[in-house]
N, C-alpha and C. Protein backbone atom coordinates (compact mmCIF):
# COMPACT_ATOMS: atom_id res chain seq x y z
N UNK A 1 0.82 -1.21 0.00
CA UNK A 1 0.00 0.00 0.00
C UNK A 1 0.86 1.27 0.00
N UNK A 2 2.17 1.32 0.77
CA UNK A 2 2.89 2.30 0.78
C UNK A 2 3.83 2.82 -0.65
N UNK A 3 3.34 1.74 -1.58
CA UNK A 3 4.10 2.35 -3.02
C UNK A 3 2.81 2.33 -4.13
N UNK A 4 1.91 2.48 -3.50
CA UNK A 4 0.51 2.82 -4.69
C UNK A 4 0.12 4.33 -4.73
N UNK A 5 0.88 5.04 -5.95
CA UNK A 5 0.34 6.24 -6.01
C UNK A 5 -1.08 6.93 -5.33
N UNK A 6 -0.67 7.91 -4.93
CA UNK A 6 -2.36 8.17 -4.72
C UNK A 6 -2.80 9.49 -5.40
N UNK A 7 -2.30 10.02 -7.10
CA UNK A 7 -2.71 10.71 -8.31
C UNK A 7 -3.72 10.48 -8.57
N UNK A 8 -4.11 8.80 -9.22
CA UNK A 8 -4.90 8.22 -9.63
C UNK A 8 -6.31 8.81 -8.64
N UNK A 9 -6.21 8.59 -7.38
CA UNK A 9 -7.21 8.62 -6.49
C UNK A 9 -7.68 10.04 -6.66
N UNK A 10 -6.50 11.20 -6.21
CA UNK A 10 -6.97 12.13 -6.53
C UNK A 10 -7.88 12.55 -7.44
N UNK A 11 -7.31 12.05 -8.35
CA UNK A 11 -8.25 12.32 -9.86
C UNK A 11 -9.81 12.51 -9.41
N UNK A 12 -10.00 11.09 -9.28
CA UNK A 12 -11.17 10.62 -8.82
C UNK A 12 -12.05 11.34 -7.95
N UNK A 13 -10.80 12.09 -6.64
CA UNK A 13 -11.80 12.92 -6.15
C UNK A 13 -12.33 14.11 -6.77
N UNK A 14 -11.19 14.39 -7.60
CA UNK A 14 -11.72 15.85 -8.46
C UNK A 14 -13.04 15.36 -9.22
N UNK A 15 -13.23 14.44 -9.80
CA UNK A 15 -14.60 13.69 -10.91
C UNK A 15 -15.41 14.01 -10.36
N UNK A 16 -15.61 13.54 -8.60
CA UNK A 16 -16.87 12.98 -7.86
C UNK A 16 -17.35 14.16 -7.12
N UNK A 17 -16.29 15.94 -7.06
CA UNK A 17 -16.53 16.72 -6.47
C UNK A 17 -16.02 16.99 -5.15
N UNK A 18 -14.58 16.51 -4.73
CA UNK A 18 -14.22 16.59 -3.44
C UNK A 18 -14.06 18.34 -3.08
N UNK A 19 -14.28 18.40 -2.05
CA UNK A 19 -14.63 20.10 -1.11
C UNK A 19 -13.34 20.33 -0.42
N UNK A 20 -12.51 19.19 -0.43
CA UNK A 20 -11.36 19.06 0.48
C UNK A 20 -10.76 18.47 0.75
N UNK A 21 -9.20 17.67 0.37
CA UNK A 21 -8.42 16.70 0.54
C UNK A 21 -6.97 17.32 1.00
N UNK A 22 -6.65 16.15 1.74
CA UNK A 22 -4.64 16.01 2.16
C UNK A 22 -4.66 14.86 2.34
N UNK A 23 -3.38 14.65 2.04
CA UNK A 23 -2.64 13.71 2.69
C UNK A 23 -2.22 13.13 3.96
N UNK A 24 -2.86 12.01 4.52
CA UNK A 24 -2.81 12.00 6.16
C UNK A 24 -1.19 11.15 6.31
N UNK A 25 -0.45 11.89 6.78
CA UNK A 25 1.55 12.18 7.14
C UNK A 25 1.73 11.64 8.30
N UNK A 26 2.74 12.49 9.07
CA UNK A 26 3.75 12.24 10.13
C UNK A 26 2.60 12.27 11.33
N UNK A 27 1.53 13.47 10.95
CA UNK A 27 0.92 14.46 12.66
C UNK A 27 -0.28 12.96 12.83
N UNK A 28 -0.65 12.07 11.74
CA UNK A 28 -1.98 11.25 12.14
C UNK A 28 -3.32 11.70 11.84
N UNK A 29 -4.24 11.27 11.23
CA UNK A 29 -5.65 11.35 10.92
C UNK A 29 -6.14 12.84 11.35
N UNK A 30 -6.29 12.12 12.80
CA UNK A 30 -6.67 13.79 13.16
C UNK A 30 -6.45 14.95 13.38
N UNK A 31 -5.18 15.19 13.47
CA UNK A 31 -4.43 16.22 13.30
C UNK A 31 -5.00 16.88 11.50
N UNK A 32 -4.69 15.56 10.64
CA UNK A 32 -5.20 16.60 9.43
C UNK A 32 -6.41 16.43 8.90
N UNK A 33 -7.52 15.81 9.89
CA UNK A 33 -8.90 16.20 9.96
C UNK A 33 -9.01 17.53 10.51
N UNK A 34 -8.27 18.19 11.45
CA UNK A 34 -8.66 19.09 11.91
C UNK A 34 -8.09 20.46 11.16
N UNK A 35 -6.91 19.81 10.41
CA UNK A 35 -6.65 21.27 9.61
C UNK A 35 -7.66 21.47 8.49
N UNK A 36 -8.05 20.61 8.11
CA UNK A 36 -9.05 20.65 6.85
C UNK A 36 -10.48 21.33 7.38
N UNK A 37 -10.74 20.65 8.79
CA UNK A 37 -11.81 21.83 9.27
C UNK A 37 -11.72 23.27 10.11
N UNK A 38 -10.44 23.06 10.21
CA UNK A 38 -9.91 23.85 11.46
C UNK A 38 -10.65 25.78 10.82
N UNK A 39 -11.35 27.10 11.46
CA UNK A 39 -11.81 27.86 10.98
C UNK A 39 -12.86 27.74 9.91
N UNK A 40 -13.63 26.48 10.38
CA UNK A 40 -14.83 26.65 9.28
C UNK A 40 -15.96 26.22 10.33
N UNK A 41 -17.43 26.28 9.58
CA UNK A 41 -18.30 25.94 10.57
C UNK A 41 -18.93 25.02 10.12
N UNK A 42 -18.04 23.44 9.94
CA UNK A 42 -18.36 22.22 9.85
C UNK A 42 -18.05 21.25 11.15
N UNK A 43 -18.83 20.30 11.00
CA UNK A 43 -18.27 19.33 12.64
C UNK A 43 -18.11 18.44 11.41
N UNK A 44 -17.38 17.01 11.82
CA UNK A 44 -17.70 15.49 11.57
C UNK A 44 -18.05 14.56 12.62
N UNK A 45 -18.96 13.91 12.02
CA UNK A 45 -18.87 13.00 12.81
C UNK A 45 -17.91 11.56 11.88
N UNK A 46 -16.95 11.23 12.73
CA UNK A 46 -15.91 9.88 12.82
C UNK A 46 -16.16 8.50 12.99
N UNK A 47 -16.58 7.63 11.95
CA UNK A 47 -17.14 6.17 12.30
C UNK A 47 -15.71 5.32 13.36
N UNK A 48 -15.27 5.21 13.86
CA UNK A 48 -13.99 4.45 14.10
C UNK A 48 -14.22 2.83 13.77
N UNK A 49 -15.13 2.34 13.90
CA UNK A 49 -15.69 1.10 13.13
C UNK A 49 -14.94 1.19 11.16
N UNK A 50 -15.51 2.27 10.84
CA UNK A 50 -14.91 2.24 9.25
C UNK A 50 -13.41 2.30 8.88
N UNK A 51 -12.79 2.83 10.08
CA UNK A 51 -11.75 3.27 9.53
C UNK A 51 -10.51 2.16 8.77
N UNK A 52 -10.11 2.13 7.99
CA UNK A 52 -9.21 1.20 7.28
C UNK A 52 -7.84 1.03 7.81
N UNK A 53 -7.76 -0.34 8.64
CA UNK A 53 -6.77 -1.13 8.78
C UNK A 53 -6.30 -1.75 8.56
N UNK A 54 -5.06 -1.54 8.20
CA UNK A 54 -3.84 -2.61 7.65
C UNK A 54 -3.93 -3.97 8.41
N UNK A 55 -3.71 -5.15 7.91
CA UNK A 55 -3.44 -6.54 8.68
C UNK A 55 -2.42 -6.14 9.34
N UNK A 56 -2.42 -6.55 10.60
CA UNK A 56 -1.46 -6.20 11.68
C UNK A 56 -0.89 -5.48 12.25
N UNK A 57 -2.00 -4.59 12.31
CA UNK A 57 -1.11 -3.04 12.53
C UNK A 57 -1.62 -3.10 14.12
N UNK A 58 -3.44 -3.66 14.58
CA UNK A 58 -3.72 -3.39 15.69
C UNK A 58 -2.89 -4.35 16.97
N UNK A 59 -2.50 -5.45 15.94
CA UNK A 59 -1.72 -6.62 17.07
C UNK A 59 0.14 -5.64 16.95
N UNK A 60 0.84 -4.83 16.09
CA UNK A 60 2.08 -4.44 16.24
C UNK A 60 1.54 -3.41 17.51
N UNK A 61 0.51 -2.87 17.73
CA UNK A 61 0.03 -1.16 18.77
C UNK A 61 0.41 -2.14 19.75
N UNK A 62 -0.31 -3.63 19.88
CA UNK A 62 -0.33 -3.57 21.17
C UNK A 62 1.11 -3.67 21.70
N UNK A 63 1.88 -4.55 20.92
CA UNK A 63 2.65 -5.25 21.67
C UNK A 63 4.15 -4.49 20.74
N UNK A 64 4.40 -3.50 20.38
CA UNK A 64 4.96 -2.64 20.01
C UNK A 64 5.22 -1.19 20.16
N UNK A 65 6.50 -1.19 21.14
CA UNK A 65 6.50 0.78 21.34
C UNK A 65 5.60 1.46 19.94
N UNK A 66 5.00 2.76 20.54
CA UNK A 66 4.97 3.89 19.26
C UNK A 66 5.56 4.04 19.47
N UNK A 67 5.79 5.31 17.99
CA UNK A 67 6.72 6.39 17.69
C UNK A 67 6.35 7.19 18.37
N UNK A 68 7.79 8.15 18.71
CA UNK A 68 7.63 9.43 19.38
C UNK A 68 6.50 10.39 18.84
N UNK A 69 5.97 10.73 17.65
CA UNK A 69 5.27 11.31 17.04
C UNK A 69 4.14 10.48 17.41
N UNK A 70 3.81 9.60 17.51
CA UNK A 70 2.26 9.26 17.81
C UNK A 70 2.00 9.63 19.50
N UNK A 71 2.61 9.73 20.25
CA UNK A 71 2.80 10.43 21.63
C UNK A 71 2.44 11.56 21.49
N UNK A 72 2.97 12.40 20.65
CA UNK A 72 3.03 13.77 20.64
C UNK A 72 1.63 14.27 19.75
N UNK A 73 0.96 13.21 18.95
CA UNK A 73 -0.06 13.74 17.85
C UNK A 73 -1.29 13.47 18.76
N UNK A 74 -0.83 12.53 19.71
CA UNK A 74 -1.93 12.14 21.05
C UNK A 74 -1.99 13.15 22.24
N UNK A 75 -1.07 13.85 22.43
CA UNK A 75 -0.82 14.35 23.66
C UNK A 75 -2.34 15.53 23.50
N UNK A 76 -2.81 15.64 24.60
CA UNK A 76 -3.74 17.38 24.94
C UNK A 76 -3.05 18.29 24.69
N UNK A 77 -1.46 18.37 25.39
CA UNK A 77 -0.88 19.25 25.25
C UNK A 77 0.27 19.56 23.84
N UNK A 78 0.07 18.76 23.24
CA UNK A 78 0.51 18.92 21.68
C UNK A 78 0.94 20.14 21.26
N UNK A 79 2.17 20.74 20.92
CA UNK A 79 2.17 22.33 19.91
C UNK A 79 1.88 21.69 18.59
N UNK A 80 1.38 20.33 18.07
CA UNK A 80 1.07 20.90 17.05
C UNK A 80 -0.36 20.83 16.25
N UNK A 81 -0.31 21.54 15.20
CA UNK A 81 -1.89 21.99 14.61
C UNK A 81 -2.68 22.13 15.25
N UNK A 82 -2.64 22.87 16.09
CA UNK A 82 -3.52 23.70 17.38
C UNK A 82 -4.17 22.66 18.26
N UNK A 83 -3.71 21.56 18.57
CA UNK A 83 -4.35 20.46 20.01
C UNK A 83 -5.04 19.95 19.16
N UNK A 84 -5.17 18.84 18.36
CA UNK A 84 -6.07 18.22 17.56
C UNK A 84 -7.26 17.09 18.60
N UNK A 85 -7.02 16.57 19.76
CA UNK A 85 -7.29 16.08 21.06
C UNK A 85 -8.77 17.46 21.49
N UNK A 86 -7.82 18.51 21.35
CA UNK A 86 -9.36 19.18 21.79
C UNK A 86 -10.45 18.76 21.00
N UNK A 87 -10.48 18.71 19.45
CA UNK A 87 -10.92 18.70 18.46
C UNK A 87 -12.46 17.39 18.99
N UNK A 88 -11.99 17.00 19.93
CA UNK A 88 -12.95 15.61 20.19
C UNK A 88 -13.46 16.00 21.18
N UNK A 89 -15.13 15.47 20.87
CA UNK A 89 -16.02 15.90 22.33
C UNK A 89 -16.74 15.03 22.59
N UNK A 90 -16.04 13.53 22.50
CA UNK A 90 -16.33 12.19 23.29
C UNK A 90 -15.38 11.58 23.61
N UNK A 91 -14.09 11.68 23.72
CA UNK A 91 -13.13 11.12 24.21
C UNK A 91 -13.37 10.09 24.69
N UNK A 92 -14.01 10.62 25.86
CA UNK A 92 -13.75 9.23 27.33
C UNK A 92 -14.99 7.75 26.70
N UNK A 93 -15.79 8.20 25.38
CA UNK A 93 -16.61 7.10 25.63
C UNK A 93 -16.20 6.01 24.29
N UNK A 94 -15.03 6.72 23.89
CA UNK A 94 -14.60 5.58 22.74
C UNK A 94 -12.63 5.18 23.20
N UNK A 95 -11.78 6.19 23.65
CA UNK A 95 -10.25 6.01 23.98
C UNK A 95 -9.77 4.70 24.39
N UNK A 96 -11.01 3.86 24.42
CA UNK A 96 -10.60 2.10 24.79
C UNK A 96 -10.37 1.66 23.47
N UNK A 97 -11.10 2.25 22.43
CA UNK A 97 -11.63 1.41 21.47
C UNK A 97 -10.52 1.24 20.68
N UNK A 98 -10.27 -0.45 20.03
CA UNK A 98 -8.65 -0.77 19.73
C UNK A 98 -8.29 0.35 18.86
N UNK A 99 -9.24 0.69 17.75
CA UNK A 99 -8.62 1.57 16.78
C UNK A 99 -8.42 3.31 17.28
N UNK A 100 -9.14 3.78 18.18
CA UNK A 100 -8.89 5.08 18.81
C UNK A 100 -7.43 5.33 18.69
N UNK A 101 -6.11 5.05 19.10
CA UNK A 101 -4.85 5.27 18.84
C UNK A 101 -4.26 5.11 17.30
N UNK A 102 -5.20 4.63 16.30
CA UNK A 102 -4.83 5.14 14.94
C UNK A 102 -5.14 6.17 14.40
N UNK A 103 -5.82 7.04 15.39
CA UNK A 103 -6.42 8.45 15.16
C UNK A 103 -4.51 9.42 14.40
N UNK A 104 -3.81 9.19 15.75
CA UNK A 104 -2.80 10.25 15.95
C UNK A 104 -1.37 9.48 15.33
N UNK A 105 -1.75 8.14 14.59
CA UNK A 105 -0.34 7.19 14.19
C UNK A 105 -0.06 8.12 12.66
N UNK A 106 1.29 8.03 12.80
CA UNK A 106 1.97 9.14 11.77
C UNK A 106 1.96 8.12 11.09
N UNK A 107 1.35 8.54 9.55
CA UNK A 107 1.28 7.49 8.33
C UNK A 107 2.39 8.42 7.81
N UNK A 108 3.41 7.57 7.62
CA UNK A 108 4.86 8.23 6.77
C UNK A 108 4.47 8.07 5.28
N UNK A 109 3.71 7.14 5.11
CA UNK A 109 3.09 6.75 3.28
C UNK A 109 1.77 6.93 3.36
N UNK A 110 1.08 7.77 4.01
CA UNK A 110 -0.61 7.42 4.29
C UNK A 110 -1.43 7.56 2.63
N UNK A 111 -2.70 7.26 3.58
CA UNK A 111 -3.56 7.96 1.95
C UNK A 111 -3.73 8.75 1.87
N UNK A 112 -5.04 9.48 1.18
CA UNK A 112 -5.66 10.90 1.01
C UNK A 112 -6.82 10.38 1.64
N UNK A 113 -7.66 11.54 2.39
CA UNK A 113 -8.83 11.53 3.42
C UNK A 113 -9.17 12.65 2.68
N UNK A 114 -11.05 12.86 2.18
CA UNK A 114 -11.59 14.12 1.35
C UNK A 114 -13.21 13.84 1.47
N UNK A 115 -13.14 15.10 1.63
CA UNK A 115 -14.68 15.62 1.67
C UNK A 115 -15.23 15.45 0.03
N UNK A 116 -16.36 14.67 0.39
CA UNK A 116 -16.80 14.38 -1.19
C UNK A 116 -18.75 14.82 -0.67
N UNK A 117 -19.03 14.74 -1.56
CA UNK A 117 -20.66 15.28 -1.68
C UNK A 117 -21.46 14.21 -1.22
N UNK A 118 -22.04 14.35 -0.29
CA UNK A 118 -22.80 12.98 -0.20
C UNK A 118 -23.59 12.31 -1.60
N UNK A 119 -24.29 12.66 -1.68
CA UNK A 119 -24.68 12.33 -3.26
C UNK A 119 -23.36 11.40 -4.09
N UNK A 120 -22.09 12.20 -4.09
CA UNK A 120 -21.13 11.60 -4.84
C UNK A 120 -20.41 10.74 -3.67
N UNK A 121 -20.59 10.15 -3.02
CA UNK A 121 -19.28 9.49 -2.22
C UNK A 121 -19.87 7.87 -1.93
N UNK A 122 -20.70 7.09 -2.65
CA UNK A 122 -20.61 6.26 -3.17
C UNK A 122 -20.04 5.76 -3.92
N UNK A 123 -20.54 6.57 -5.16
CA UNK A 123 -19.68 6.14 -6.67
C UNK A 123 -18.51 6.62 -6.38
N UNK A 124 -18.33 7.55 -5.89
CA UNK A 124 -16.45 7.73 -5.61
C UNK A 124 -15.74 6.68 -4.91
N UNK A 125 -16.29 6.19 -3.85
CA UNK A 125 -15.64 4.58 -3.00
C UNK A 125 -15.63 3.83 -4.38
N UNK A 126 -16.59 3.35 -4.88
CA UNK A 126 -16.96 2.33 -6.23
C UNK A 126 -15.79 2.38 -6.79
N UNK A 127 -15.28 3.48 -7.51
CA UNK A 127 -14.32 4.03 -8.34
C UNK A 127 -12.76 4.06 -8.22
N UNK A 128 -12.80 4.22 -6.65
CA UNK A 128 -11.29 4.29 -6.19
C UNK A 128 -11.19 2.68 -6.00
N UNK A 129 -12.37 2.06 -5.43
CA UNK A 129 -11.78 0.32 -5.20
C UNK A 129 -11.80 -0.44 -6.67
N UNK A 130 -12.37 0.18 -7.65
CA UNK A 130 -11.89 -0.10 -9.13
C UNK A 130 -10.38 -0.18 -9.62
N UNK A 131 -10.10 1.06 -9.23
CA UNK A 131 -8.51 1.35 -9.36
C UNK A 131 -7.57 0.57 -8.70
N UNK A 132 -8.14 -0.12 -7.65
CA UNK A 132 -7.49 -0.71 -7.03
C UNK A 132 -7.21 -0.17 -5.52
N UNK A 133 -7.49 0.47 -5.00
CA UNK A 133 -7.66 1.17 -3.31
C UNK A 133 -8.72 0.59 -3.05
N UNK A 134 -8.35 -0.91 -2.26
CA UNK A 134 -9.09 -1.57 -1.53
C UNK A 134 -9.37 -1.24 -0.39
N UNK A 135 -8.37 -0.85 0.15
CA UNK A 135 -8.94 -0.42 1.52
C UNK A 135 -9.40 1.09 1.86
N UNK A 136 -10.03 1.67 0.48
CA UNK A 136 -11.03 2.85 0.67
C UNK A 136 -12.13 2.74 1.42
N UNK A 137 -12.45 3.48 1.72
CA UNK A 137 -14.52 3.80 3.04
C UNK A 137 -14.37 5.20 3.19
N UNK A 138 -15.57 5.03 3.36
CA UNK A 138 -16.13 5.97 3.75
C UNK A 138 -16.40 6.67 5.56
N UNK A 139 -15.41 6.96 5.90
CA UNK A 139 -15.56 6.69 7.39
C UNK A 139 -15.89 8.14 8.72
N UNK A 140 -16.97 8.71 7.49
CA UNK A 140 -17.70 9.36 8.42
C UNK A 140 -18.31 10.44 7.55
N UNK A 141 -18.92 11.39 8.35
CA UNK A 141 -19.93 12.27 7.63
C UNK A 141 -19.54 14.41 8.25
N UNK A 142 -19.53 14.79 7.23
CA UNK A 142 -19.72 16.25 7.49
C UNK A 142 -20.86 16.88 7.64
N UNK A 143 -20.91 17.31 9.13
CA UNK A 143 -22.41 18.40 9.52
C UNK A 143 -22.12 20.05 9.55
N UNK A 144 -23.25 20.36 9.82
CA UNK A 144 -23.15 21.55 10.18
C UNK A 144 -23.14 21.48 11.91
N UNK A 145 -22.38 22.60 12.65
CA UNK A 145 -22.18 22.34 13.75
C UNK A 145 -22.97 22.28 15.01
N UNK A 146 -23.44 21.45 15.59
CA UNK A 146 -24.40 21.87 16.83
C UNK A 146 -23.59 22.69 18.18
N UNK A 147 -23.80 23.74 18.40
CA UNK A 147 -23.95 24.63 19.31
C UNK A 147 -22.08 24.45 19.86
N UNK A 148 -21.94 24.75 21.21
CA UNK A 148 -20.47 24.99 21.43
C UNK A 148 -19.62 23.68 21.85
N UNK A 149 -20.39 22.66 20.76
CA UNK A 149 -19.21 20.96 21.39
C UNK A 149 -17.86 21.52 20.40
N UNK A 150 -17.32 20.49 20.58
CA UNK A 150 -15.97 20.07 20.12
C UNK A 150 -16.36 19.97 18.36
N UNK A 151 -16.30 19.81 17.41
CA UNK A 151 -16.61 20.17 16.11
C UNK A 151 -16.00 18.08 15.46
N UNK A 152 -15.36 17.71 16.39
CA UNK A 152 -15.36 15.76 15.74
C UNK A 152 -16.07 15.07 16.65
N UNK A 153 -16.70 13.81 16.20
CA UNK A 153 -17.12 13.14 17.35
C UNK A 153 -17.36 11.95 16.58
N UNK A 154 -17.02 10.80 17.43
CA UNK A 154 -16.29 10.20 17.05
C UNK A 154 -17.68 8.96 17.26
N UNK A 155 -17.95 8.30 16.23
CA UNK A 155 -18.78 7.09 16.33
C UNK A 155 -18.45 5.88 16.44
N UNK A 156 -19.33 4.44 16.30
CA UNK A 156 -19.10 3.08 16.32
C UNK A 156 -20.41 2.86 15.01
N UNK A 157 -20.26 1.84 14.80
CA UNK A 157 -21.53 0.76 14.12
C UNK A 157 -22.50 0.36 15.28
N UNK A 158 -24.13 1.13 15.02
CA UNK A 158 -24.60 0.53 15.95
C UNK A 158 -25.37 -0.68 16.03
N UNK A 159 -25.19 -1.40 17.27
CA UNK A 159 -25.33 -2.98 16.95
C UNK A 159 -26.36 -3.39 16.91
């Protein structure tokens, strides 16, 4: 996965109408979820159920130091991209959940994460797992903001 262009994908998001894409790097998911919303008056809500995991990445967390950078993309007190940790206004009812610490893991090769139209972000998944980005989803939704929470919040699949 770490030597599959991600041009091609782009493309795709330009076709389907993306509002907003980067590359998720060194800082982790949410760090550049939050620059992409950071000064606007959108929330998301975050499936952590959807999010796309590599085979073996949740058995290396456990039983494998992080990187210094996933410490630091986790920390509250973070200098960087303005506390991305604030950014969450459920913390305490998902931070067990195995995948919660892939929020802040520095993807040195990551993918692209983009705001696509609801309308279009079907056929855009369709399209990119055509190309071959299997482990594309869709793993959450852009609102408009309710009142003074935290602007991410972070979901499950409900059972």
């Amino acid at each position: 996965s770490m030597i599959q262009s991600n041009y091609p994908a782009s493309l795709t998001f330009l076709e389907t109408g993306a509002t907003a894409c980067t590359a998720v790097g060194n800082l982790g998911l949410l760090s550049h979820l939050t620059t992409l919303i950071n000064n606007t008056s959108v929330s998301i809500s975050l499936n952590l159920d959807t999010l796309p995991v590599l085979e073996g990445t949740l058995e290396t967390l456990r039983h494998v130091r992080s990187s210094p950078f996933h410490q630091d993309n986790s920390s509250s007190t973070s200098t960087t991209l303005s506390e991305p940790i604030s950014y969450l206004q459920n913390v305490s009812s998902f931070d067990s959940h195995p995948v919660y610490p892939l929020l802040f893991d520095p993807q040195w090769s990551g993918g692209l994460v983009a705001g696509i139209p609801h309308p279009q972000a079907e056929e855009c998944l369709k399209l990119l797992q055509n190309l071959g980005y299997t482990h594309s989803a869709i793993i959450g939704e852009v609102h408009l903001p309710a009142g003074d929470l935290p602007p991410i919040q972070l979901t499950v699949n409900e059972e």
